[in-house]
C-alpha atoms as a PDB file:
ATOM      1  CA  UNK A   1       0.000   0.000   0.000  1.00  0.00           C
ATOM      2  CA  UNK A   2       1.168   3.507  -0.766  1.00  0.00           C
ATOM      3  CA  UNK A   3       0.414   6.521   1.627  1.00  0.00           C
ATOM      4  CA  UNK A   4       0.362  10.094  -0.138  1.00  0.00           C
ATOM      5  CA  UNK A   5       0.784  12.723   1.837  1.00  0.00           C
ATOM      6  CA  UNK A   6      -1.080  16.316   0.535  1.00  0.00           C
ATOM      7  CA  UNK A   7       0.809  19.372   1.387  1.00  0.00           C
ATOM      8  CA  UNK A   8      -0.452  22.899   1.041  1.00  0.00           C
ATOM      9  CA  UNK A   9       2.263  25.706   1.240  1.00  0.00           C
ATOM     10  CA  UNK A  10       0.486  29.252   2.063  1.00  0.00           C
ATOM     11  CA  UNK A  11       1.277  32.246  -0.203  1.00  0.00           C
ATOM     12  CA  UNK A  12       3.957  34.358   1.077  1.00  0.00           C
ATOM     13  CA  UNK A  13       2.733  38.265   0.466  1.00  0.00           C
ATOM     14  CA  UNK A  14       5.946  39.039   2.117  1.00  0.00           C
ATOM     15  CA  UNK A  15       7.976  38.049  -0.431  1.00  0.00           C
ATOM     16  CA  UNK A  16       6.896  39.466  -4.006  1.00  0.00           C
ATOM     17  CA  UNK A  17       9.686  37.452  -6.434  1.00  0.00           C
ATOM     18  CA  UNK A  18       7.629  34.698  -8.892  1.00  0.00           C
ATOM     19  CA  UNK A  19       8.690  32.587 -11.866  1.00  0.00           C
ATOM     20  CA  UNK A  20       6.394  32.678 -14.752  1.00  0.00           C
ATOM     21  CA  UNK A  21       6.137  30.125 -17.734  1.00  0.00           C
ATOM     22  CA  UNK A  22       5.306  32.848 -20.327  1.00  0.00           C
ATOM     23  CA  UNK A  23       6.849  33.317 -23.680  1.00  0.00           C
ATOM     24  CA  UNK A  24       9.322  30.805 -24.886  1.00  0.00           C
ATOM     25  CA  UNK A  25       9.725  30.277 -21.104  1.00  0.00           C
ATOM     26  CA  UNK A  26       6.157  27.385 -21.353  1.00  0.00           C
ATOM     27  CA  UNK A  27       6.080  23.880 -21.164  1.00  0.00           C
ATOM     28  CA  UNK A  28       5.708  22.231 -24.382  1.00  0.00           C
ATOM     29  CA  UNK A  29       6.454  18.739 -25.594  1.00  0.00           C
ATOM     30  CA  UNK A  30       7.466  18.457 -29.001  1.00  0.00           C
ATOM     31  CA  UNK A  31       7.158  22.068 -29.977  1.00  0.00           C
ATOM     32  CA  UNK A  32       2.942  22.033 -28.725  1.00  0.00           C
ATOM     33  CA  UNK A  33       1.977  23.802 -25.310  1.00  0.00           C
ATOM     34  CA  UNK A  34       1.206  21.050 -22.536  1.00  0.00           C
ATOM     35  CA  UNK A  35      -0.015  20.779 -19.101  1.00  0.00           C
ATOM     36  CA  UNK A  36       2.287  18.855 -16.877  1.00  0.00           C
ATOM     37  CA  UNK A  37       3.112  18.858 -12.946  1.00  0.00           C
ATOM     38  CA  UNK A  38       6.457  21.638 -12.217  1.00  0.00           C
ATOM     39  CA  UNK A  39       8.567  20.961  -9.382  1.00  0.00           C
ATOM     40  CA  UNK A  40       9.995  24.358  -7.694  1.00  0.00           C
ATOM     41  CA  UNK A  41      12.854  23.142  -5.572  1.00  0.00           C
ATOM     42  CA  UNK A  42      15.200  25.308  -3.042  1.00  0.00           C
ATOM     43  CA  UNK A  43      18.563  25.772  -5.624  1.00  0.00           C
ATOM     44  CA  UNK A  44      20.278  25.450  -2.086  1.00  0.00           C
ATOM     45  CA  UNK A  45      18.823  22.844   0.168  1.00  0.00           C
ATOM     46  CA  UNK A  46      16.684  20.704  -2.828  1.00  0.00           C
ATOM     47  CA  UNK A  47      13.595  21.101  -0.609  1.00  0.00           C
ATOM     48  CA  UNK A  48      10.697  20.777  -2.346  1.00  0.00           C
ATOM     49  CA  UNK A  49       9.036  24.432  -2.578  1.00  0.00           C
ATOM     50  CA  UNK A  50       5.750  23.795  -4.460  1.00  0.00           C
ATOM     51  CA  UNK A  51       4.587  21.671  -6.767  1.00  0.00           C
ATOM     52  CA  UNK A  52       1.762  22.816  -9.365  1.00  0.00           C
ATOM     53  CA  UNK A  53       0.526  22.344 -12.613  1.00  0.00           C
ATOM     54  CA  UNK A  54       0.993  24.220 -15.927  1.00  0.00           C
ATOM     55  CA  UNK A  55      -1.851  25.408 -17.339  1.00  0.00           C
ATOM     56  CA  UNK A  56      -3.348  23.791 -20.785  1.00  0.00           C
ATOM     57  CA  UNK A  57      -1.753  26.553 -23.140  1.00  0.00           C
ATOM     58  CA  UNK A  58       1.758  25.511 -21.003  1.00  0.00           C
ATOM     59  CA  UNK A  59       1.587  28.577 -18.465  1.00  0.00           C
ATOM     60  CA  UNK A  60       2.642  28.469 -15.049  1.00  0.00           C
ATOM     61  CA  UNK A  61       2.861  30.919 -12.174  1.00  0.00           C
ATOM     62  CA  UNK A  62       4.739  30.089  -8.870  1.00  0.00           C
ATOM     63  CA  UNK A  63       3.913  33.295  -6.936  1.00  0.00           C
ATOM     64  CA  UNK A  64       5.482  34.976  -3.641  1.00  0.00           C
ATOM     65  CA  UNK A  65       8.935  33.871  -3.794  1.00  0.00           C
ATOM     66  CA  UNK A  66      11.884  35.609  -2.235  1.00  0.00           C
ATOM     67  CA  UNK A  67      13.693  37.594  -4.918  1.00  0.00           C
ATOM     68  CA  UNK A  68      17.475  36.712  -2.827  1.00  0.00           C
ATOM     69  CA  UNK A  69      16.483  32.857  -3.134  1.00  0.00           C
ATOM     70  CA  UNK A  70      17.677  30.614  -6.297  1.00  0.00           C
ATOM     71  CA  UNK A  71      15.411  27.715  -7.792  1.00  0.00           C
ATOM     72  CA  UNK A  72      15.558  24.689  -9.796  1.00  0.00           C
ATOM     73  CA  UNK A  73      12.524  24.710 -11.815  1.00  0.00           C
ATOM     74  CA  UNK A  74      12.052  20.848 -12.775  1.00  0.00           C
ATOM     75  CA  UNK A  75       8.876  19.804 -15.656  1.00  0.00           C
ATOM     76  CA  UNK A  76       8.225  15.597 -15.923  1.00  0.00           C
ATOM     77  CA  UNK A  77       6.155  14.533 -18.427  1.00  0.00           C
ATOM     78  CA  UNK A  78       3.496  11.932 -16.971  1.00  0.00           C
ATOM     79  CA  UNK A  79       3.771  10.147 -19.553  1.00  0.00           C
ATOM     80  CA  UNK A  80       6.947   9.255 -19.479  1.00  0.00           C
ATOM     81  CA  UNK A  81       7.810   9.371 -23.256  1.00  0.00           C
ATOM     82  CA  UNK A  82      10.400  12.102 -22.950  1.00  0.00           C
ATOM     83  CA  UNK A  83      13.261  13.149 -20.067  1.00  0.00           C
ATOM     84  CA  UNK A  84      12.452  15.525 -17.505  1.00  0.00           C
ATOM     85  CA  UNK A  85      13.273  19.371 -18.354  1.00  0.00           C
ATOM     86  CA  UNK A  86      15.020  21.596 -15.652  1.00  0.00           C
ATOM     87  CA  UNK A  87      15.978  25.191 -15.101  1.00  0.00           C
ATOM     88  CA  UNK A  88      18.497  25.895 -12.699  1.00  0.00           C
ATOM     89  CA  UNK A  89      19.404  28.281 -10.400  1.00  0.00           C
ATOM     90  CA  UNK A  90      16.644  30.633 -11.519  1.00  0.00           C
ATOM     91  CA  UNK A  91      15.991  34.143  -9.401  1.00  0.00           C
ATOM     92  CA  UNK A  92      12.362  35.071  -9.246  1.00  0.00           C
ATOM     93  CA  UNK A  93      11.415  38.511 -11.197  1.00  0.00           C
ATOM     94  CA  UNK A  94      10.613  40.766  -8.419  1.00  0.00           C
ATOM     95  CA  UNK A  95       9.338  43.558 -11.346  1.00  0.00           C
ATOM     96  CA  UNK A  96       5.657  43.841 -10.930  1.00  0.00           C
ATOM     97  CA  UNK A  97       3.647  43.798  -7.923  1.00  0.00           C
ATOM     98  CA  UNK A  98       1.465  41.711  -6.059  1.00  0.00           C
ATOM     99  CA  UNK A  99      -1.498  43.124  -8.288  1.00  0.00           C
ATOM    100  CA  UNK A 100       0.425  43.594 -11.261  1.00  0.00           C
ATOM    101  CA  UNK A 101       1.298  39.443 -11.149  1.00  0.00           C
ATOM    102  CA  UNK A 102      -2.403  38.418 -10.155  1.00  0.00           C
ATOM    103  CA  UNK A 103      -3.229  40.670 -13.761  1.00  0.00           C
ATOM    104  CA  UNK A 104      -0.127  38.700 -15.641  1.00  0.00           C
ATOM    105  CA  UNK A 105      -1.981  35.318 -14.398  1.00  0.00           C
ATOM    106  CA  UNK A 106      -5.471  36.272 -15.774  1.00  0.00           C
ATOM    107  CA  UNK A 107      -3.960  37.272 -18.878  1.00  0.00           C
ATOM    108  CA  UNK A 108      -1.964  33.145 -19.002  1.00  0.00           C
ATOM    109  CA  UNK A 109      -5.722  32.045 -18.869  1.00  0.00           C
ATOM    110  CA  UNK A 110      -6.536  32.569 -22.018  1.00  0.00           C
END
């Protein structure tokens, strides 16, 4: 039997640093836009940060982040049928603010 634990990690509002997928910066599998699970992991300690997933159109938003922290940014595809892709040691933009970010994410919607 396996045992999976949930965990919910509350949004920081004291930190305003956050990685976006937008751009060229989306997860895709062979050139297509694709939802899949992102790992955000602590550059420095490899503790697991958050985990979410991308949106259909390959957006993703990890929001309040500490703009002094480093991350590796780590994409799997479920599916197995290609390798895992990883950014590392990625600073969170810290050039918008709180409101300005909750806009960018209504805009990734789409």
């Amino acid at each position: 039997m396996q045992a999976l634990a949930r965990t919910y990690t509350s949004l920081s509002l004291t930190h305003n640093g956050y990685i976006a997928g937008s751009g060229d910066g989306i997860v895709t599998l062979q050139g297509a836009p694709a939802s899949r699970k992102i790992w955000l992991l602590n550059a420095q300690t490899m503790a697991v940060e958050r985990v979410i997933t991308s949106l259909k159109n390959g957006h993703y938003m990890f929001l309040g982040l500490n703009p002094a922290s480093r991350y590796l940014v780590v994409a799997r595809d479920y599916k197995k049928e290609f390798e895992p892709f990883a950014w590392d040691d990625v600073p969170p933009a810290d050039d918008l603010t709180i409101a300005e970010q909750q806009t960018l994410w209504q805009t990734m919607q789409v």
